[in-house]
Structure formats: C-alpha cells, structure tokens
C-alpha atoms as a PDB file:
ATOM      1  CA  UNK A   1      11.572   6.093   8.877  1.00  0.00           C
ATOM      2  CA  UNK A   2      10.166   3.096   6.715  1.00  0.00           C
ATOM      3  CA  UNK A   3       8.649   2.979   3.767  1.00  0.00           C
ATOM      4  CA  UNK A   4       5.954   0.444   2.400  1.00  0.00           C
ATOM      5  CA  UNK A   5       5.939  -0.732  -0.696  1.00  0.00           C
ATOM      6  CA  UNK A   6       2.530  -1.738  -1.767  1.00  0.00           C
ATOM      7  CA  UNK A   7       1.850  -4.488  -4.840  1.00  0.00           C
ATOM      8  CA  UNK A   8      -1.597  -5.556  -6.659  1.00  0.00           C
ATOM      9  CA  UNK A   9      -4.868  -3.296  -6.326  1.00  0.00           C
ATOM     10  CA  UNK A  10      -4.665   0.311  -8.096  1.00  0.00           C
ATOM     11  CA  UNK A  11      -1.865   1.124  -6.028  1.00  0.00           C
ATOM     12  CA  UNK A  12       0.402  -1.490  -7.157  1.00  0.00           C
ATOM     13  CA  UNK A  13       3.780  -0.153  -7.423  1.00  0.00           C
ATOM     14  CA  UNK A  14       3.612   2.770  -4.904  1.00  0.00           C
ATOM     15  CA  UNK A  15       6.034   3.620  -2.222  1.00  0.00           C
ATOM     16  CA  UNK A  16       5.061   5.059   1.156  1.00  0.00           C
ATOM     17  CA  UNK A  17       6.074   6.643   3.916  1.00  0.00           C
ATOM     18  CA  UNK A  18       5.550   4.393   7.043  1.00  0.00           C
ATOM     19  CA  UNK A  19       5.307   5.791  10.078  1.00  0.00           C
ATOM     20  CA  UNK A  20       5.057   2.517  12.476  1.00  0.00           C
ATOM     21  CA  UNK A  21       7.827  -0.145  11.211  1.00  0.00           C
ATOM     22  CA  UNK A  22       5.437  -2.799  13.106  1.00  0.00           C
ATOM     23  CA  UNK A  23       2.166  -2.104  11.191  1.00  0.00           C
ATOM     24  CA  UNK A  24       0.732  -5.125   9.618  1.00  0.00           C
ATOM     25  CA  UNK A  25      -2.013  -3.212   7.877  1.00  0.00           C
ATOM     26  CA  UNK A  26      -2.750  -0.038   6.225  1.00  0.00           C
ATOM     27  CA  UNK A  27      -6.084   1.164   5.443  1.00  0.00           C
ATOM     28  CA  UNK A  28      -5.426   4.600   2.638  1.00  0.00           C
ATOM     29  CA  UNK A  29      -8.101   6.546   1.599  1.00  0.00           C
ATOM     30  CA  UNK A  30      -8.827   6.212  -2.507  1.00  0.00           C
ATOM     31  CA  UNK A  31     -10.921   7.880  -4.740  1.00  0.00           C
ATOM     32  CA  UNK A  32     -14.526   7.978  -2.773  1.00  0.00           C
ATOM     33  CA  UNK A  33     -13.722   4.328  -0.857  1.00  0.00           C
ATOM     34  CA  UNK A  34     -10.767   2.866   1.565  1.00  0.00           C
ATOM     35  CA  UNK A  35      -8.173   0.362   0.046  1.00  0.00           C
ATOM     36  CA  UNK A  36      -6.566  -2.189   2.794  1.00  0.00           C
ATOM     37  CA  UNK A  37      -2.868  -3.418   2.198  1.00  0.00           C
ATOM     38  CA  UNK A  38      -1.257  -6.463   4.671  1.00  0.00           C
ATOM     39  CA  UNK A  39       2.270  -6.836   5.239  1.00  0.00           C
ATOM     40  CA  UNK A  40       3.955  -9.828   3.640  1.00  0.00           C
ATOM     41  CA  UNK A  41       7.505 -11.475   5.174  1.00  0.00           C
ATOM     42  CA  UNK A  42       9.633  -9.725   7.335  1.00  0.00           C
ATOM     43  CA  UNK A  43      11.500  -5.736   6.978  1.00  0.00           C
ATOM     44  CA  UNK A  44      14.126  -5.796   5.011  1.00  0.00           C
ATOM     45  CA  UNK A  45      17.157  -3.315   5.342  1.00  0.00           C
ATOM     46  CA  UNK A  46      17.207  -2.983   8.749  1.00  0.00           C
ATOM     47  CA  UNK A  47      20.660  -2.744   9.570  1.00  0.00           C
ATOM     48  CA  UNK A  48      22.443   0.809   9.380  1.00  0.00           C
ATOM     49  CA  UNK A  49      24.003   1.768   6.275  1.00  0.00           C
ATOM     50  CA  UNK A  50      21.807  -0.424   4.012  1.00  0.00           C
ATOM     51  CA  UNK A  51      19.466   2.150   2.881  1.00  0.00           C
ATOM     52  CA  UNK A  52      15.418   2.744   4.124  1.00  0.00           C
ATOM     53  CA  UNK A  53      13.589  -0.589   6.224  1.00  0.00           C
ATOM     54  CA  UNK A  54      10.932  -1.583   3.707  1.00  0.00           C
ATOM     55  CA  UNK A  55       8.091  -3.781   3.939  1.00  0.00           C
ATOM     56  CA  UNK A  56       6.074  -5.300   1.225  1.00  0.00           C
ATOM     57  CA  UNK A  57       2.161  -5.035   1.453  1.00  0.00           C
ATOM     58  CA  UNK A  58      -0.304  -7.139  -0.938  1.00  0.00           C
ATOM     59  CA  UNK A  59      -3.815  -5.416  -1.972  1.00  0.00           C
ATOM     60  CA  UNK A  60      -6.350  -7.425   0.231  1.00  0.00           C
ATOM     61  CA  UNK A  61      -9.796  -5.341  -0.420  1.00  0.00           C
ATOM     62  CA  UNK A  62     -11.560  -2.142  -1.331  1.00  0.00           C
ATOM     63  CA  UNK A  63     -14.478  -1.312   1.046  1.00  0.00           C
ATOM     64  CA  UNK A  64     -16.515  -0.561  -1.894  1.00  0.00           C
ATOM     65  CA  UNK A  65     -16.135  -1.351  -6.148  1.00  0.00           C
ATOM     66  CA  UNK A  66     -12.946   0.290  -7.861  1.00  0.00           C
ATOM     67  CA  UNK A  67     -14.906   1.958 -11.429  1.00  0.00           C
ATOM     68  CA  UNK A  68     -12.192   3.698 -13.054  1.00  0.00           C
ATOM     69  CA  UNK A  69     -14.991   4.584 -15.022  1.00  0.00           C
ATOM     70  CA  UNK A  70     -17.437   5.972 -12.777  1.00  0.00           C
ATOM     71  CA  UNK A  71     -19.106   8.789 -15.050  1.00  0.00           C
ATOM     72  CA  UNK A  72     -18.824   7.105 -18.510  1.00  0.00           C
ATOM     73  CA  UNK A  73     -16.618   9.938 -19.894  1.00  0.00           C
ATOM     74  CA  UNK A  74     -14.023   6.806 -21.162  1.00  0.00           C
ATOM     75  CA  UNK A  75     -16.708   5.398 -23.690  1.00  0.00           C
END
C-alpha cells in the first residue's frame, strides 16, 4: 500500500490511499466536479522498514469552477 500526498487545489494537504504505486494521475471526485492531481519526482520510502511509499501529486485542474460559495449563504 501507498499513499499520495496531494499539494495545491482544495485538497492541498490530504493524504490518500493509493492503490497503484505506478499511477501518474488521479482524477477524485469533489463537490459536484472532478479534480486531477499528477505525480511529481519519484516514490519515496520504498525500501522495507522505512515506513509507507509516498508520492507527491500537484493540483493540475478542476473540470469545472471551484465556488466555495456556490449558494451565497457566506455573504
């Protein structure tokens, strides 16, 4: 198991579960869009007894505008 751990875009921060240590991409559901996340650099950790393999992703796009906002309650 690998985890992902995911920088910029509203998910900056995050850790992951990452099924496929070679995925370059992830695509995650948010809100009523899709967010899309690219691997950056090589997996770290990978030898035994150094804790989880971890990847870095970078925020790339949303499919559609991020309003945190959407219903004007915030105003």
């Amino acid at each position: 198991m690998a985890i992902a751990r995911l920088h910029g875009g509203p998910l900056d921060g995050q850790v992951l579960p990452l099924a496929d240590e070679s995925q370059d991409r992830l695509i995650l559901p948010y809100s009523e869009t899709q967010i899309v996340y690219e691997r950056t650099g090589a997996a770290e950790n990978t030898g035994e007894g150094d804790g989880p393999t971890s990847a870095e992703f970078h925020f790339v796009e949303a499919e559609d505008d991020i309003d945190p906002d959407p219903d004007g309650r915030d105003e």
